[in-house]
N, C-alpha and C. Protein backbone atom coordinates (compact mmCIF):
# COMPACT_ATOMS: atom_id res chain seq x y z
N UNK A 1 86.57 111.18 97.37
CA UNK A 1 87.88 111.43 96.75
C UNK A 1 87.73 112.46 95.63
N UNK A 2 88.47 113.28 96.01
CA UNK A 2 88.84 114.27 94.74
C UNK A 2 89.01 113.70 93.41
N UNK A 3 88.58 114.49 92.10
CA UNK A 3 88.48 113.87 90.45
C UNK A 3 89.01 114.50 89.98
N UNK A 4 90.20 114.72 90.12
CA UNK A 4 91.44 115.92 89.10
C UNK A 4 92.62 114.77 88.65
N UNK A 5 91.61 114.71 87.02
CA UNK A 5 92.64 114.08 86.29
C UNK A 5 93.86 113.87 85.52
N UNK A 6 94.88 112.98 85.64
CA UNK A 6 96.11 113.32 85.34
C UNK A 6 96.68 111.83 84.33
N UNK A 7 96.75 112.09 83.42
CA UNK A 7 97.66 110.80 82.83
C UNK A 7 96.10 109.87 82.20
N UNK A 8 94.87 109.84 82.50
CA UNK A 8 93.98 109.11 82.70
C UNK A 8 93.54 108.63 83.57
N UNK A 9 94.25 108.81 84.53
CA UNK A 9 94.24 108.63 86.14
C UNK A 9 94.16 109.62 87.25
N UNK A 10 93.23 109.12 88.19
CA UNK A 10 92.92 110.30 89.18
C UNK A 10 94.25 110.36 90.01
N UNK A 11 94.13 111.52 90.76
CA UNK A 11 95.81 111.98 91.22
C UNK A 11 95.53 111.28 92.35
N UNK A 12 96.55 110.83 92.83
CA UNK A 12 96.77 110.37 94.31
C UNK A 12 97.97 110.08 94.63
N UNK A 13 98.58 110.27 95.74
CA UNK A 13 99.92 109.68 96.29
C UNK A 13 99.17 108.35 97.47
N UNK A 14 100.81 106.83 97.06
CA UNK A 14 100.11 105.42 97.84
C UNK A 14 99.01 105.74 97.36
N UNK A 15 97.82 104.94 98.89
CA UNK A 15 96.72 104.62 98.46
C UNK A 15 95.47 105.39 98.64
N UNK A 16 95.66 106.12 97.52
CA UNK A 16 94.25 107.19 97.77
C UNK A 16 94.41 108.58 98.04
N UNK A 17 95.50 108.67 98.47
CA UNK A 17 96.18 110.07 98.92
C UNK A 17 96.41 111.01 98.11
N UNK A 18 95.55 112.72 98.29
CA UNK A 18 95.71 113.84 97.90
C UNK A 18 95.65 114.81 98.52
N UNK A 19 96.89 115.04 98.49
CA UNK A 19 97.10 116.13 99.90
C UNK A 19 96.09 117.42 99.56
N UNK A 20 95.82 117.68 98.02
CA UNK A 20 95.30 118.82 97.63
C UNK A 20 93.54 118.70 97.98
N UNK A 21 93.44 117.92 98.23
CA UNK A 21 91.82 117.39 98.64
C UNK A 21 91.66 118.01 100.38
N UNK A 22 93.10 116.60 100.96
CA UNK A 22 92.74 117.16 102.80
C UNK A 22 94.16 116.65 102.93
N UNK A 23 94.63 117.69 104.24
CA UNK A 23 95.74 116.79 104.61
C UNK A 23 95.99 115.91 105.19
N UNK A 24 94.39 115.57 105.93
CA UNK A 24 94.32 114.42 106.57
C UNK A 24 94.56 113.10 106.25
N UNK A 25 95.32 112.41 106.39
CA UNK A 25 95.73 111.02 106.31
C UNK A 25 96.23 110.32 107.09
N UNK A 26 96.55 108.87 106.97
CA UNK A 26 97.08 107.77 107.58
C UNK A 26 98.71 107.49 106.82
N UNK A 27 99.75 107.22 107.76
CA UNK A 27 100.93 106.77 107.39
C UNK A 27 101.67 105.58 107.39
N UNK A 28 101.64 104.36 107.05
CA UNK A 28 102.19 103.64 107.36
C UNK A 28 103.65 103.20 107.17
N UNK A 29 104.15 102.83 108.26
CA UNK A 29 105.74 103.16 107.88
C UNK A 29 106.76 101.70 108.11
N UNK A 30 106.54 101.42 106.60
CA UNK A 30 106.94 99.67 106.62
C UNK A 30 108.83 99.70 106.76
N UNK A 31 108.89 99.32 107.71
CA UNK A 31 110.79 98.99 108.19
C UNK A 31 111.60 97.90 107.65
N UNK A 32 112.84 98.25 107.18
CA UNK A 32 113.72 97.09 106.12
C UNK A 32 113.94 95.69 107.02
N UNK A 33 114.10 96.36 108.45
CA UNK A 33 114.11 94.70 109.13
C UNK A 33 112.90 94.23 109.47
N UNK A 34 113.71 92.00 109.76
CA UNK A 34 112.33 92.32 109.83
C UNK A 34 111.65 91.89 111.19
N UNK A 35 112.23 92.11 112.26
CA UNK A 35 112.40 91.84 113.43
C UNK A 35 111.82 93.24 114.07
N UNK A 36 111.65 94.57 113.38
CA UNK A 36 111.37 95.68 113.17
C UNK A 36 109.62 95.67 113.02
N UNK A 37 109.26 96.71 114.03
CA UNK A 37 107.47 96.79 114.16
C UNK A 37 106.90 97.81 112.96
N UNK A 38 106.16 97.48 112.05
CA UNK A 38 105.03 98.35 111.21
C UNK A 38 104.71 99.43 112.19
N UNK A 39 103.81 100.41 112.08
CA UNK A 39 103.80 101.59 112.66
C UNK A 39 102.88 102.87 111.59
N UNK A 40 101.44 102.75 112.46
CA UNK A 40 100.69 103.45 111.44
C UNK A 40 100.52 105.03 112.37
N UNK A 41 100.42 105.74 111.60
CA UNK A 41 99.76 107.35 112.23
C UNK A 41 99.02 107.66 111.53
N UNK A 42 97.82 108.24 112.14
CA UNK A 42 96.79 109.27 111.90
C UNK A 42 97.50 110.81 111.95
N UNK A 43 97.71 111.08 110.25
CA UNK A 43 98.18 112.32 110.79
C UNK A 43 96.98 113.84 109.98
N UNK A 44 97.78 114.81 110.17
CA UNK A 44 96.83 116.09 109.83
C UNK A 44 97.50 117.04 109.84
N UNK A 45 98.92 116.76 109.05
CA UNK A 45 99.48 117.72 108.38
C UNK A 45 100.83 117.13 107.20
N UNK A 46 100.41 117.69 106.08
CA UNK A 46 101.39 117.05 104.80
C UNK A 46 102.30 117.70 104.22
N UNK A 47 103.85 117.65 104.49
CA UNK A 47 104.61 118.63 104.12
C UNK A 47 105.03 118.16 102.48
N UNK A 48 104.48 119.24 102.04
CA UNK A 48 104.42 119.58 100.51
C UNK A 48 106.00 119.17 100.29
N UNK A 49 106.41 118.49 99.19
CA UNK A 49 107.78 118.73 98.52
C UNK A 49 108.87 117.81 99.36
N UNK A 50 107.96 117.04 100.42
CA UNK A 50 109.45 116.26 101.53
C UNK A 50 108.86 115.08 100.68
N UNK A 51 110.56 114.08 100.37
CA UNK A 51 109.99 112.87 99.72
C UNK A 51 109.54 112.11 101.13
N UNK A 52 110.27 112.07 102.65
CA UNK A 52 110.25 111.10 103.49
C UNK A 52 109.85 112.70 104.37
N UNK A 53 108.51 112.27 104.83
CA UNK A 53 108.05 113.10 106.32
C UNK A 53 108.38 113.01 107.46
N UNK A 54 108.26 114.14 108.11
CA UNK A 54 108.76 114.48 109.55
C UNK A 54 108.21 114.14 110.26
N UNK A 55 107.68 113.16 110.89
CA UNK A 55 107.13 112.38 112.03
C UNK A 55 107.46 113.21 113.31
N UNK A 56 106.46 114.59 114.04
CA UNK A 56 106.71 115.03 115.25
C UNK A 56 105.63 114.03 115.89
N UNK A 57 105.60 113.29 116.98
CA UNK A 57 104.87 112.25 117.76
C UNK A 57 104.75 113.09 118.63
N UNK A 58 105.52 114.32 119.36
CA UNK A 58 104.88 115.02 120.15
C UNK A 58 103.33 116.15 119.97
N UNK A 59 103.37 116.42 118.54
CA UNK A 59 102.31 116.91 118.49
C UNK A 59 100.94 116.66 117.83
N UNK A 60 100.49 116.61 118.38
CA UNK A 60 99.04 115.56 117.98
C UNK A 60 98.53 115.69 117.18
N UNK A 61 98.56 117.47 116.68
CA UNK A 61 97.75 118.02 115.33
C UNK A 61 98.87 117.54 114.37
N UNK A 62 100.28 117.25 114.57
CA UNK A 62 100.94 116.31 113.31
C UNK A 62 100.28 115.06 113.26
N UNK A 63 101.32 114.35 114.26
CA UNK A 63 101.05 112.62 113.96
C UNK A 63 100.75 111.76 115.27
N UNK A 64 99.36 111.08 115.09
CA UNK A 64 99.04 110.29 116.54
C UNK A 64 99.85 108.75 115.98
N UNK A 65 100.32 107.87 116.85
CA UNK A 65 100.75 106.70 116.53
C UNK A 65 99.52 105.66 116.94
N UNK A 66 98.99 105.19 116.04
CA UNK A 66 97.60 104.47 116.06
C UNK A 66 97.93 103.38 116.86
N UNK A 67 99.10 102.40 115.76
CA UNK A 67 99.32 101.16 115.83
C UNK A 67 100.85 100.49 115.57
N UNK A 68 100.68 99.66 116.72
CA UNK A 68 102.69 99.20 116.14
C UNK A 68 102.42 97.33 116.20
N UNK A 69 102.47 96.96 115.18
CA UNK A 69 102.75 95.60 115.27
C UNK A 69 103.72 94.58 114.52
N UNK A 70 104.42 93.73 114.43
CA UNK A 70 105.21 93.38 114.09
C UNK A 70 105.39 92.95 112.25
N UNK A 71 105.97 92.66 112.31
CA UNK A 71 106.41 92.58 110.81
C UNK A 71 106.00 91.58 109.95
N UNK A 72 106.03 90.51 111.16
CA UNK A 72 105.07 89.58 110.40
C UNK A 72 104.02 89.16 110.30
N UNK A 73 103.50 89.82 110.85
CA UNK A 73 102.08 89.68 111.38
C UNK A 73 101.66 90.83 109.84
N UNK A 74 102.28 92.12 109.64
CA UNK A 74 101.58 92.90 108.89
C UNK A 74 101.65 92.24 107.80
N UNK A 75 102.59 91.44 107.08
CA UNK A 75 102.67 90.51 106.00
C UNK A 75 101.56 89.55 105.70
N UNK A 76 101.17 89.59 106.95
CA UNK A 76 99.80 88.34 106.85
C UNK A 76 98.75 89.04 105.96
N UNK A 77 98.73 90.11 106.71
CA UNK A 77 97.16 91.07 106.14
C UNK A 77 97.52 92.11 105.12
N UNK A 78 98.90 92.51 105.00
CA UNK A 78 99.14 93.40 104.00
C UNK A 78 98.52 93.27 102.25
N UNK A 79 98.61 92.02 102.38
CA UNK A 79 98.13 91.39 100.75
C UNK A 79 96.64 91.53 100.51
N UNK A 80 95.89 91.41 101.61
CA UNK A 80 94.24 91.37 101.49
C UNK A 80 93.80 93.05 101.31
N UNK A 81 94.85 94.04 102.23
CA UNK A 81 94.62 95.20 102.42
C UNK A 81 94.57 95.81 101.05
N UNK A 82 95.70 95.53 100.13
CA UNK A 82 95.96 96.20 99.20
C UNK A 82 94.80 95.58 97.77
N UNK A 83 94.59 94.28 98.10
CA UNK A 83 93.64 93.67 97.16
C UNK A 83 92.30 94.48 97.72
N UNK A 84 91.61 94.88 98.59
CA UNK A 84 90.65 95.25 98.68
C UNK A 84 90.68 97.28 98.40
N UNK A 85 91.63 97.94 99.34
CA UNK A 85 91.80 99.65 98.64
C UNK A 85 91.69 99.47 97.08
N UNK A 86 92.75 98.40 96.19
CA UNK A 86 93.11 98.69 94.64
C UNK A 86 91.87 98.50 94.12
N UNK A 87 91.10 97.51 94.47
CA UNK A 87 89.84 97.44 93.56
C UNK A 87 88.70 98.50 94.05
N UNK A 88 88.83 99.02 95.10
CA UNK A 88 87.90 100.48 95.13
C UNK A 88 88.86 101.94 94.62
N UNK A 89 90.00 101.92 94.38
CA UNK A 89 90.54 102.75 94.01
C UNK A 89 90.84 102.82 92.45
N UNK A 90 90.75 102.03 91.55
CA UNK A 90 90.66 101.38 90.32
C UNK A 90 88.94 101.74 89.61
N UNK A 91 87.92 101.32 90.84
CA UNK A 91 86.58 101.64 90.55
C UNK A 91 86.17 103.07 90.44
N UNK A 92 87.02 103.63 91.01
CA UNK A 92 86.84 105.11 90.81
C UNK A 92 87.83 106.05 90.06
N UNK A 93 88.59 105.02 89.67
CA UNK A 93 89.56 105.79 88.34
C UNK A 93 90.82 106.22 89.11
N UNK A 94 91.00 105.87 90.16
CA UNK A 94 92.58 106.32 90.86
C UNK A 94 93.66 104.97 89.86
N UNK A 95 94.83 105.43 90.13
CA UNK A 95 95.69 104.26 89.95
C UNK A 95 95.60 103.42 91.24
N UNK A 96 96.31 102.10 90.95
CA UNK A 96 96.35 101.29 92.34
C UNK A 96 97.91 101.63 92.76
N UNK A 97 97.75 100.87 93.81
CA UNK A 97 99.37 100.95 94.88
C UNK A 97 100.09 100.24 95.41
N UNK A 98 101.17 100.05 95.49
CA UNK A 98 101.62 98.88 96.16
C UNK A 98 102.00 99.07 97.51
N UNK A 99 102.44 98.45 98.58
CA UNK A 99 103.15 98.63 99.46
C UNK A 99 104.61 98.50 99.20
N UNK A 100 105.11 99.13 100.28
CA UNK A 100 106.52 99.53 99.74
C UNK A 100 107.21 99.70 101.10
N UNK A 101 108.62 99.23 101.50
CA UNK A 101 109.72 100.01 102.60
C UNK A 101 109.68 101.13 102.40
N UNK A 102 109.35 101.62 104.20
CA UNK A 102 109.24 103.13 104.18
C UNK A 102 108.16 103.24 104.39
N UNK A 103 108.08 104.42 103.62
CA UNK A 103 106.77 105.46 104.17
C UNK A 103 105.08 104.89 103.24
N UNK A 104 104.27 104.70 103.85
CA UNK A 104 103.07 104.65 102.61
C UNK A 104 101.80 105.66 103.37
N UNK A 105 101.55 106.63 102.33
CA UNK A 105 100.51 107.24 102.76
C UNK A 105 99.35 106.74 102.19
N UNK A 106 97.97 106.74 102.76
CA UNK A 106 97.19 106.03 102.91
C UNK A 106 95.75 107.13 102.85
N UNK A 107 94.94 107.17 102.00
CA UNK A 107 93.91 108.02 102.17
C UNK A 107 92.82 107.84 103.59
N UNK A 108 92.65 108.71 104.16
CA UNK A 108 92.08 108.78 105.73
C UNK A 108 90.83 107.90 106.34
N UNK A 109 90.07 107.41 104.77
CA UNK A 109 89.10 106.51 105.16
C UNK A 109 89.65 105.05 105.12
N UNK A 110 90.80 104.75 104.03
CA UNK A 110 90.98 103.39 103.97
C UNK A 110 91.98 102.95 105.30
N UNK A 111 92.31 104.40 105.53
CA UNK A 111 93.32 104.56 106.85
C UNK A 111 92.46 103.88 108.23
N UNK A 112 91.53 104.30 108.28
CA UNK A 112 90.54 103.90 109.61
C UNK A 112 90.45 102.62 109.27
N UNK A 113 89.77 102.17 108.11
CA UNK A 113 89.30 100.41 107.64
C UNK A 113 90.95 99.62 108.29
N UNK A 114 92.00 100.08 107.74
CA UNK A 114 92.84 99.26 108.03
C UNK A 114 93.42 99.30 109.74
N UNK A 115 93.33 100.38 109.92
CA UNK A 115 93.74 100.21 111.97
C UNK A 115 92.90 99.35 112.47
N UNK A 116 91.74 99.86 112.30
CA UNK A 116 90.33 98.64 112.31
C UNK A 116 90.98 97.14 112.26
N UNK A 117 91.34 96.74 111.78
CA UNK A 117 92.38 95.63 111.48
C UNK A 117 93.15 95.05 111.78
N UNK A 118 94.23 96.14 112.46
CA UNK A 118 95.17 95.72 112.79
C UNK A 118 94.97 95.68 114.43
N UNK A 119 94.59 96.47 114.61
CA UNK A 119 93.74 96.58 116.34
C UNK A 119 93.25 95.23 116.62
N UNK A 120 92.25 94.83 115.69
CA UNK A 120 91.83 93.23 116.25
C UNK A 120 92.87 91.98 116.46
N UNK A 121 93.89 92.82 115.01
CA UNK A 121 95.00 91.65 115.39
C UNK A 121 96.30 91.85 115.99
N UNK A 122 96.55 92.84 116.57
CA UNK A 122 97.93 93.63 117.25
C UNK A 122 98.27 92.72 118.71
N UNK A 123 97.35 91.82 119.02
CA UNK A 123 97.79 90.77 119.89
C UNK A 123 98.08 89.24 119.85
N UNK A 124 98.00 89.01 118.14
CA UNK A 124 98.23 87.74 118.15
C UNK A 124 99.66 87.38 118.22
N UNK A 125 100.06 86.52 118.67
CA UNK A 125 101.36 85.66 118.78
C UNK A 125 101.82 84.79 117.46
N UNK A 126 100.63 83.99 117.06
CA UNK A 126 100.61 83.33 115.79
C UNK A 126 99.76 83.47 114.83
N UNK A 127 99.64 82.58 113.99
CA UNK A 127 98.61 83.00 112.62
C UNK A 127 96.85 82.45 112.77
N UNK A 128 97.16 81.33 114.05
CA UNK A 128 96.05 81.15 114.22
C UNK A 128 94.58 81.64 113.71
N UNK A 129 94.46 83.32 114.70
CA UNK A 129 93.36 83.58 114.41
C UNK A 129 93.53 84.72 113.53
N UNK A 130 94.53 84.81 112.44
CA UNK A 130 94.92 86.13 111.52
C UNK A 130 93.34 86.03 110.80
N UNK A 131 93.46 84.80 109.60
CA UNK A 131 92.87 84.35 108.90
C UNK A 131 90.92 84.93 109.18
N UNK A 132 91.05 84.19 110.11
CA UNK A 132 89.21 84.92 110.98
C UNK A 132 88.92 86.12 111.11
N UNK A 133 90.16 86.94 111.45
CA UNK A 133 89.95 88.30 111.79
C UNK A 133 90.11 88.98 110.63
N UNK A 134 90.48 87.98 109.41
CA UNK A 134 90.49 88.90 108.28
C UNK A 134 88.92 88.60 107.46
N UNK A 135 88.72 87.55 107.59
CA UNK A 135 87.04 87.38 106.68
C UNK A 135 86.06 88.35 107.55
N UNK A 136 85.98 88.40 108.73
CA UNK A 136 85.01 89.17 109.65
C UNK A 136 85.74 90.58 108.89
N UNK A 137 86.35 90.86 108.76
CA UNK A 137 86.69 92.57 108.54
C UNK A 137 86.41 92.75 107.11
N UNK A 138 86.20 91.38 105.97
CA UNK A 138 86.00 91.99 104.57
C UNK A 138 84.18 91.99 104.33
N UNK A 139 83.78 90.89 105.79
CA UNK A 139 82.74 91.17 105.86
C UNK A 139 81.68 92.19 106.42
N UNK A 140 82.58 93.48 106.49
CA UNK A 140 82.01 94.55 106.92
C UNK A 140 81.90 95.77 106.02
N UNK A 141 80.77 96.52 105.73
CA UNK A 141 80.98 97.76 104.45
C UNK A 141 82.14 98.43 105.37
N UNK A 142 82.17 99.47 104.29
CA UNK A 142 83.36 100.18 104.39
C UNK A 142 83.00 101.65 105.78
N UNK A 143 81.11 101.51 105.45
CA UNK A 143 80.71 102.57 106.41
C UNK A 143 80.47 101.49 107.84
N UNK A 144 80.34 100.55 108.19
CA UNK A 144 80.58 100.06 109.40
C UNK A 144 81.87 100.47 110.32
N UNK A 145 83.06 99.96 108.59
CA UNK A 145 84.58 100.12 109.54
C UNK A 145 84.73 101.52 109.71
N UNK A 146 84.37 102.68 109.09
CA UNK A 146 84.48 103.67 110.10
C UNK A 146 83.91 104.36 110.63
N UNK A 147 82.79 103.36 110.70
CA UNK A 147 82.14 103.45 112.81
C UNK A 147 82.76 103.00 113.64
N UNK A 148 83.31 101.70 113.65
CA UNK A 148 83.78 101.24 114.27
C UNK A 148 84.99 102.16 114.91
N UNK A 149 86.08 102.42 113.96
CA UNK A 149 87.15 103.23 113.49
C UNK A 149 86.97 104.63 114.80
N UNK A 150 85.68 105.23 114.56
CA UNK A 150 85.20 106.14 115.83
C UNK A 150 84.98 106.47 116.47
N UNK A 151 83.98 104.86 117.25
CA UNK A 151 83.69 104.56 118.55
C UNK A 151 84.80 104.39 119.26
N UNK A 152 85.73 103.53 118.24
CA UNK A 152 87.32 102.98 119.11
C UNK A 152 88.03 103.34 119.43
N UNK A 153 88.01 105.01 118.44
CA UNK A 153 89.51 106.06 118.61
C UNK A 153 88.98 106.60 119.74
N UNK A 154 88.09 107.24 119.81
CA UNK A 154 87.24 108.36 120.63
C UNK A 154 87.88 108.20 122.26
N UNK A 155 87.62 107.28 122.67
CA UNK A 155 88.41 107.01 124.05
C UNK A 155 89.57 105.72 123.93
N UNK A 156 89.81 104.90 123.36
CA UNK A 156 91.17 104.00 123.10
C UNK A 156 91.87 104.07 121.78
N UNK A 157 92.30 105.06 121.19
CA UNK A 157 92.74 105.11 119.99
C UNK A 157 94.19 105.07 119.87
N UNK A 158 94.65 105.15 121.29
CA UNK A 158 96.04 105.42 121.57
C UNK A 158 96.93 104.36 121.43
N UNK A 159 98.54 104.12 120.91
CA UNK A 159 98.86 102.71 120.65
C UNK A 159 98.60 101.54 122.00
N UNK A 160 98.75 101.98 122.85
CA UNK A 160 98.94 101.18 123.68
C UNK A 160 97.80 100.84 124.51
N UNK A 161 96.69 101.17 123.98
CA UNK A 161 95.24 100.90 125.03
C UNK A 161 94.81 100.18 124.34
N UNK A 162 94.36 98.93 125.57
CA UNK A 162 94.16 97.60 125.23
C UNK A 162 92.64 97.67 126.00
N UNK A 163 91.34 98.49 126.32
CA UNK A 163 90.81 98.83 126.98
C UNK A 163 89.36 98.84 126.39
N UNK A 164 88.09 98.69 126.78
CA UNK A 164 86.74 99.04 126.58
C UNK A 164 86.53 98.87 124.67
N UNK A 165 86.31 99.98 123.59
CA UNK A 165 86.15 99.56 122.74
C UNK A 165 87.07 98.91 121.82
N UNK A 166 88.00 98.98 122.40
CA UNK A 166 89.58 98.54 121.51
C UNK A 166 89.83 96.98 122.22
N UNK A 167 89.53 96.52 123.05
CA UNK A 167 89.16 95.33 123.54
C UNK A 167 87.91 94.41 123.10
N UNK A 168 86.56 95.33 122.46
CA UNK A 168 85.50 94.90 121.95
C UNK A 168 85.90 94.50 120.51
N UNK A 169 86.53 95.31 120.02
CA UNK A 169 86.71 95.32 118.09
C UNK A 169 87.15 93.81 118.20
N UNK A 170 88.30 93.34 119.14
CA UNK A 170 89.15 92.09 119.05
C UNK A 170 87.93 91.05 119.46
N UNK A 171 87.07 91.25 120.40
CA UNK A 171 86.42 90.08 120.20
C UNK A 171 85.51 90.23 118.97
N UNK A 172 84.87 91.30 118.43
CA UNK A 172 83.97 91.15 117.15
C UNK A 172 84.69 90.88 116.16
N UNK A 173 86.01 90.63 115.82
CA UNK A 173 86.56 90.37 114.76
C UNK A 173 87.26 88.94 114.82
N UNK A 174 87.51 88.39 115.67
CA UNK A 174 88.75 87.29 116.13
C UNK A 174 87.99 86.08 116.28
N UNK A 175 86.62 86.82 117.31
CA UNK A 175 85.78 85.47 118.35
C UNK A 175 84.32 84.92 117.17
N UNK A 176 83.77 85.75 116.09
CA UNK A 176 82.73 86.05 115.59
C UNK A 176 83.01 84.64 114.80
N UNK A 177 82.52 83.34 114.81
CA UNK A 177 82.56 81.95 114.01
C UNK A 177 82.93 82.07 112.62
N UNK A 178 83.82 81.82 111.24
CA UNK A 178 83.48 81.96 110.50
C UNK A 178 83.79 80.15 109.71
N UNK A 179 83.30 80.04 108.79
CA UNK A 179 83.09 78.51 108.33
C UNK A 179 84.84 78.14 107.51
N UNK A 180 85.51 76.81 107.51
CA UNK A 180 86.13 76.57 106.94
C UNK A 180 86.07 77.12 105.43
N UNK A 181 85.25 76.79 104.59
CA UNK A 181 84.84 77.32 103.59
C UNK A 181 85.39 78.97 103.46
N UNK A 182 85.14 79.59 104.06
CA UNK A 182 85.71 81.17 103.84
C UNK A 182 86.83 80.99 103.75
N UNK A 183 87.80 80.00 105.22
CA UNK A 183 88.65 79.94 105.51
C UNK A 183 89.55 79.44 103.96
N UNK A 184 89.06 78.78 103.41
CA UNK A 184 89.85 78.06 102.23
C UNK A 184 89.49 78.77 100.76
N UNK A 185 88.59 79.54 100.86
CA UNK A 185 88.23 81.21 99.85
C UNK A 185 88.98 82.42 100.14
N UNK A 186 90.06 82.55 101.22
CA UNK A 186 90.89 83.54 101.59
C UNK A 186 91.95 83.29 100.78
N UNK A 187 91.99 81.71 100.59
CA UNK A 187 93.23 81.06 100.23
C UNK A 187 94.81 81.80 101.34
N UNK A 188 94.80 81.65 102.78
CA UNK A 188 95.51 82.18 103.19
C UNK A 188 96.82 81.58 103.32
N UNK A 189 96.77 80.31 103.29
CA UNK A 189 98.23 79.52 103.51
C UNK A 189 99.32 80.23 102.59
N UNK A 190 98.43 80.04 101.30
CA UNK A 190 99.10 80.67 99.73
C UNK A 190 99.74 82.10 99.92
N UNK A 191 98.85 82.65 100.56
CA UNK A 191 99.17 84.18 100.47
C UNK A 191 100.16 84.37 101.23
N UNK A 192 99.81 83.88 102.71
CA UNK A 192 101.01 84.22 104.14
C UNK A 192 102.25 84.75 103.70
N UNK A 193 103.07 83.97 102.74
CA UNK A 193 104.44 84.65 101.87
C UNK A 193 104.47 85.40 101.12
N UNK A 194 103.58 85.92 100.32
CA UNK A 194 103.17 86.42 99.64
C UNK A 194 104.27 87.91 99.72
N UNK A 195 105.10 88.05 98.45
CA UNK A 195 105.97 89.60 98.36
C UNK A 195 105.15 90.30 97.56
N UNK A 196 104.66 90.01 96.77
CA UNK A 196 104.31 91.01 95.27
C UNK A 196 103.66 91.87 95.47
N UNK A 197 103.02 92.31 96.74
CA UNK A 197 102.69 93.74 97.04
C UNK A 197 103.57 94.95 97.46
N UNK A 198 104.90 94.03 97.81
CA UNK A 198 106.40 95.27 97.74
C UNK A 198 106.57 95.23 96.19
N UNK A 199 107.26 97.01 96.08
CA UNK A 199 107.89 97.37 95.04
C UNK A 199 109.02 96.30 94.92
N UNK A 200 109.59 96.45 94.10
CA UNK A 200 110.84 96.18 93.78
C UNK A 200 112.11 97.59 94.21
């Protein structure tokens, strides 16, 4: 991450994001309903001066659509996501971020860690196995998840391929045992409702 300081704080737009560094980033685009699917892109181009971006899905060097999963499901993991970027983004002198309706841009590495994520869990029905698939993913460095992140895009990165390594991530994250004990150190029941990572 770029070190061009501003206020006492390193510059960034959301989480981690400086367009003046790369334009490469991740978008996530949280919807007012809530019956309405989350929706992340890998994109690689940042129009300077637009408050809300132009999402072309036809062209690839704009915006690939990683991931679409539902609303409540992203609520599950949204709270862990932002507790884990803020305290590496804080460690390095950025401000932290919240999630927010709308648009959140996302710096390109924490961007991979989190598809990583949502990929393992973009097929659950219930909360069952949220919880598991979230301790296996905090139990990974940050340079694992984007290996992982590489192997997976490279041939299934596309929203809708359910196939070879994008089928593997879900069992290494979902199926991998983890002990009650973690389970009750997530404190996930507590969190599941959890708003205070939306703005106001």
């Amino acid at each position: 991450m770029n070190k061009s300081k501003k206020k006492g704080k390193l510059e960034s737009i959301g989480f981690g994001f400086n367009p003046e560094e790369t334009q490469h980033h991740f978008l996530v685009v949280i919807p007012h309903g809530k019956n309405e699917k989350v929706l992340v892109y890998e994109r690689f181009i940042w129009q300077e001066g637009k408050e809300v971006q132009q999402i072309d899905e036809s062209n690839s060097l704009d915006s690939q659509l990683k991931v679409s999963i539902p609303k409540w499901l992203w609520q599950r993991v949204a709270p862990y996501l932002a507790q884990e970027f803020n305290y590496r983004l804080e460690k390095e002198g950025y401000k932290k971020a919240k999630w927010k309706e709308g648009q959140n841009p996302v710096h390109r590495l924490f961007g991979k860690e989190l598809v990583v994520l949502l990929w393992a869990v973009e097929d659950c029905t219930d909360d069952s196995q949220v919880p598991v698939a979230i301790v296996n993913w905090q139990g990974l460095r940050p340079e694992e998840r984007w290996w992982l992140y590489g192997v997976t895009n490279a041939a299934t990165g596309r929203v809708n391929d359910r196939k070879g390594w994008r089928k593997a991530l879900k069992y290494a994250l979902l199926e991998n045992p983890v002990s009650q004990k973690q389970i009750k150190q997530l404190d996930f029941e507590s969190m599941k409702n959890q708003k205070t990572v939306y703005e106001d």
